[in-house]
Protein backbone atom coordinates (compact mmCIF):
# COMPACT_ATOMS: atom_id res chain seq x y z
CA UNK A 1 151.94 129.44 67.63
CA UNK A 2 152.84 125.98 66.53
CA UNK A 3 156.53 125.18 66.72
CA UNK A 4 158.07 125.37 63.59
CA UNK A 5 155.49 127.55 62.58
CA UNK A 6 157.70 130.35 60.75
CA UNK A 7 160.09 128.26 59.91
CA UNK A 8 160.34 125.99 56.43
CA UNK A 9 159.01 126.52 53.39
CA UNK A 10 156.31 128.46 54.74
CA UNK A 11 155.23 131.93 52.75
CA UNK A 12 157.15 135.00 53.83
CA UNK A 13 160.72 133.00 53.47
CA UNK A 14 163.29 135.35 53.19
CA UNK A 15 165.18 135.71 49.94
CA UNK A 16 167.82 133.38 49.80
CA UNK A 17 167.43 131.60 52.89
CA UNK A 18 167.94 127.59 51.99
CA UNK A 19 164.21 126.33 52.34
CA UNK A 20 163.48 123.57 55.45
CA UNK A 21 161.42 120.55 55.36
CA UNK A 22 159.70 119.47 58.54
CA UNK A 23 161.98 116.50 59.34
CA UNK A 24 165.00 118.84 59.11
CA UNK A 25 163.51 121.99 61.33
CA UNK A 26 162.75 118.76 63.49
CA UNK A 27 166.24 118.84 64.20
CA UNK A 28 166.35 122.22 66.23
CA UNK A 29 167.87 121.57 69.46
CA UNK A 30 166.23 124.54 71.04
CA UNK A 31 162.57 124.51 71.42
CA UNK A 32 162.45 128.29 71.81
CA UNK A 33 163.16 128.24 68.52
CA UNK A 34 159.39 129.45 66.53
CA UNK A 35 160.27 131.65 64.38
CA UNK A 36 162.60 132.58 60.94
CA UNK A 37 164.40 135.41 62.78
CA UNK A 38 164.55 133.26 66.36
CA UNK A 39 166.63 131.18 64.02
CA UNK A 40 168.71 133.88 62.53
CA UNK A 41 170.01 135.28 65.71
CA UNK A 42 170.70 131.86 67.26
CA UNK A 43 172.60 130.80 64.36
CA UNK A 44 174.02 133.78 64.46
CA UNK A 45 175.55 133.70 67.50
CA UNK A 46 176.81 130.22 67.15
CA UNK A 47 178.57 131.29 63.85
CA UNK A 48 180.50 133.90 65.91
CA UNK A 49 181.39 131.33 68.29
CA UNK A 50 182.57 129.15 65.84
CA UNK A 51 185.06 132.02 64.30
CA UNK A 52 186.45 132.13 67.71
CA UNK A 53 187.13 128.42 67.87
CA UNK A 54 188.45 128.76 64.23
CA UNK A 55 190.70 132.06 64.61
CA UNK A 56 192.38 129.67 67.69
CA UNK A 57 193.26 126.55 65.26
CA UNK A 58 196.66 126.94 64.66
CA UNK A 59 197.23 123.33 62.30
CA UNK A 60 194.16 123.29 60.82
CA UNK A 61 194.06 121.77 57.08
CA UNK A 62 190.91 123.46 55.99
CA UNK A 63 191.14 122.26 52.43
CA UNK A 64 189.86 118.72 54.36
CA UNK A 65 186.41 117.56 54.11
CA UNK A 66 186.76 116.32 58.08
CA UNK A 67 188.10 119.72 58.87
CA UNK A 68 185.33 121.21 56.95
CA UNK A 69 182.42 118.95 58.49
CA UNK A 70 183.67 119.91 62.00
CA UNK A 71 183.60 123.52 61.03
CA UNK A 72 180.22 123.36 60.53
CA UNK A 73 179.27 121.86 63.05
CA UNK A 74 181.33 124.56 65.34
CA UNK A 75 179.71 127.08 63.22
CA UNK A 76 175.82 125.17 63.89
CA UNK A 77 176.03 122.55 65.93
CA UNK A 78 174.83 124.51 69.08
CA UNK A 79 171.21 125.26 67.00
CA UNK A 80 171.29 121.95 64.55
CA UNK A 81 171.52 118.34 65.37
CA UNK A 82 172.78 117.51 61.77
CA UNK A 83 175.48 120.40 61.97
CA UNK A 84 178.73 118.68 60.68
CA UNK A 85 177.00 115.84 58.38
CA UNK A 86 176.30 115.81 54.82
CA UNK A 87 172.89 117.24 53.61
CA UNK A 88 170.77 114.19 52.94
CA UNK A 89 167.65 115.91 51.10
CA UNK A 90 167.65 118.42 47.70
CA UNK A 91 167.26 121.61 47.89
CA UNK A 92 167.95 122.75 44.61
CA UNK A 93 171.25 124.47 45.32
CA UNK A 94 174.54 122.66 44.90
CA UNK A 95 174.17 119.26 44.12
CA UNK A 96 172.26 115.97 44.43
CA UNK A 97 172.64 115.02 47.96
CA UNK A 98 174.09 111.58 47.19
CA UNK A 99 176.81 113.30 45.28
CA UNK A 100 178.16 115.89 47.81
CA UNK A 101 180.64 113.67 49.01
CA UNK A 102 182.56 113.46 45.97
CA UNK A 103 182.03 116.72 44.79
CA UNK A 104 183.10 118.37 48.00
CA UNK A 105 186.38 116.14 47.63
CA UNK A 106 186.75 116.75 43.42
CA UNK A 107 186.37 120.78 44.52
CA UNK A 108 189.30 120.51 47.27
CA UNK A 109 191.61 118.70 45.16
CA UNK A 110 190.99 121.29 42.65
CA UNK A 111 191.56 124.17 44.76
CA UNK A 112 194.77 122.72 46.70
């Protein structure tokens, strides 16, 4: 099996599941990593570990977007090199990569 091989836009992508380009599965951190569902549990498990760090932040502002970018990358950074950082490609959900930034911020100010 290549690596990567199940991963992507490949046929057989599950419903919803935000669509990756080769460049971006290129930054797995674990090369046992082959397949859509290798993915899932992985991520899975770091998204429980991040919770925990989470439920033990006691002054956390999490209407931040630094707060929020390091949340992320507690919630993926053990299975993603680019956990944490702004998505730099489109995807067609959300918005136009170069405008996260001040959407993200627009959105927070709205909410607080």
């Amino acid at each position: 099996m290549t690596r990567y091989a199940d991963i992507g836009t490949q046929q057989g992508e599950p419903d919803g599941a935000t669509p990756l380009d080769p460049d971006e599965a290129r930054g797995l951190k674990l090369d046992s990593i082959l397949t859509r569902a290798n993915l899932d549990r992985v991520e899975q498990a770091n998204i429980i570990e991040g919770l925990r760090w989470l439920a033990k932040r006691r002054d956390m502002r999490v209407l931040d977007g630094q707060v929020l970018r390091t949340l992320h990358k507690q919630l993926f950074g053990q299975v993603w090199r680019w956990a944490g950082s702004y998505r730099r490609t489109e995807k067609n959900i959300g918005v136009d990569p170069g405008q996260i930034q001040v959407a993200l911020r627009n959105l927070l100010a709205r909410i607080r």
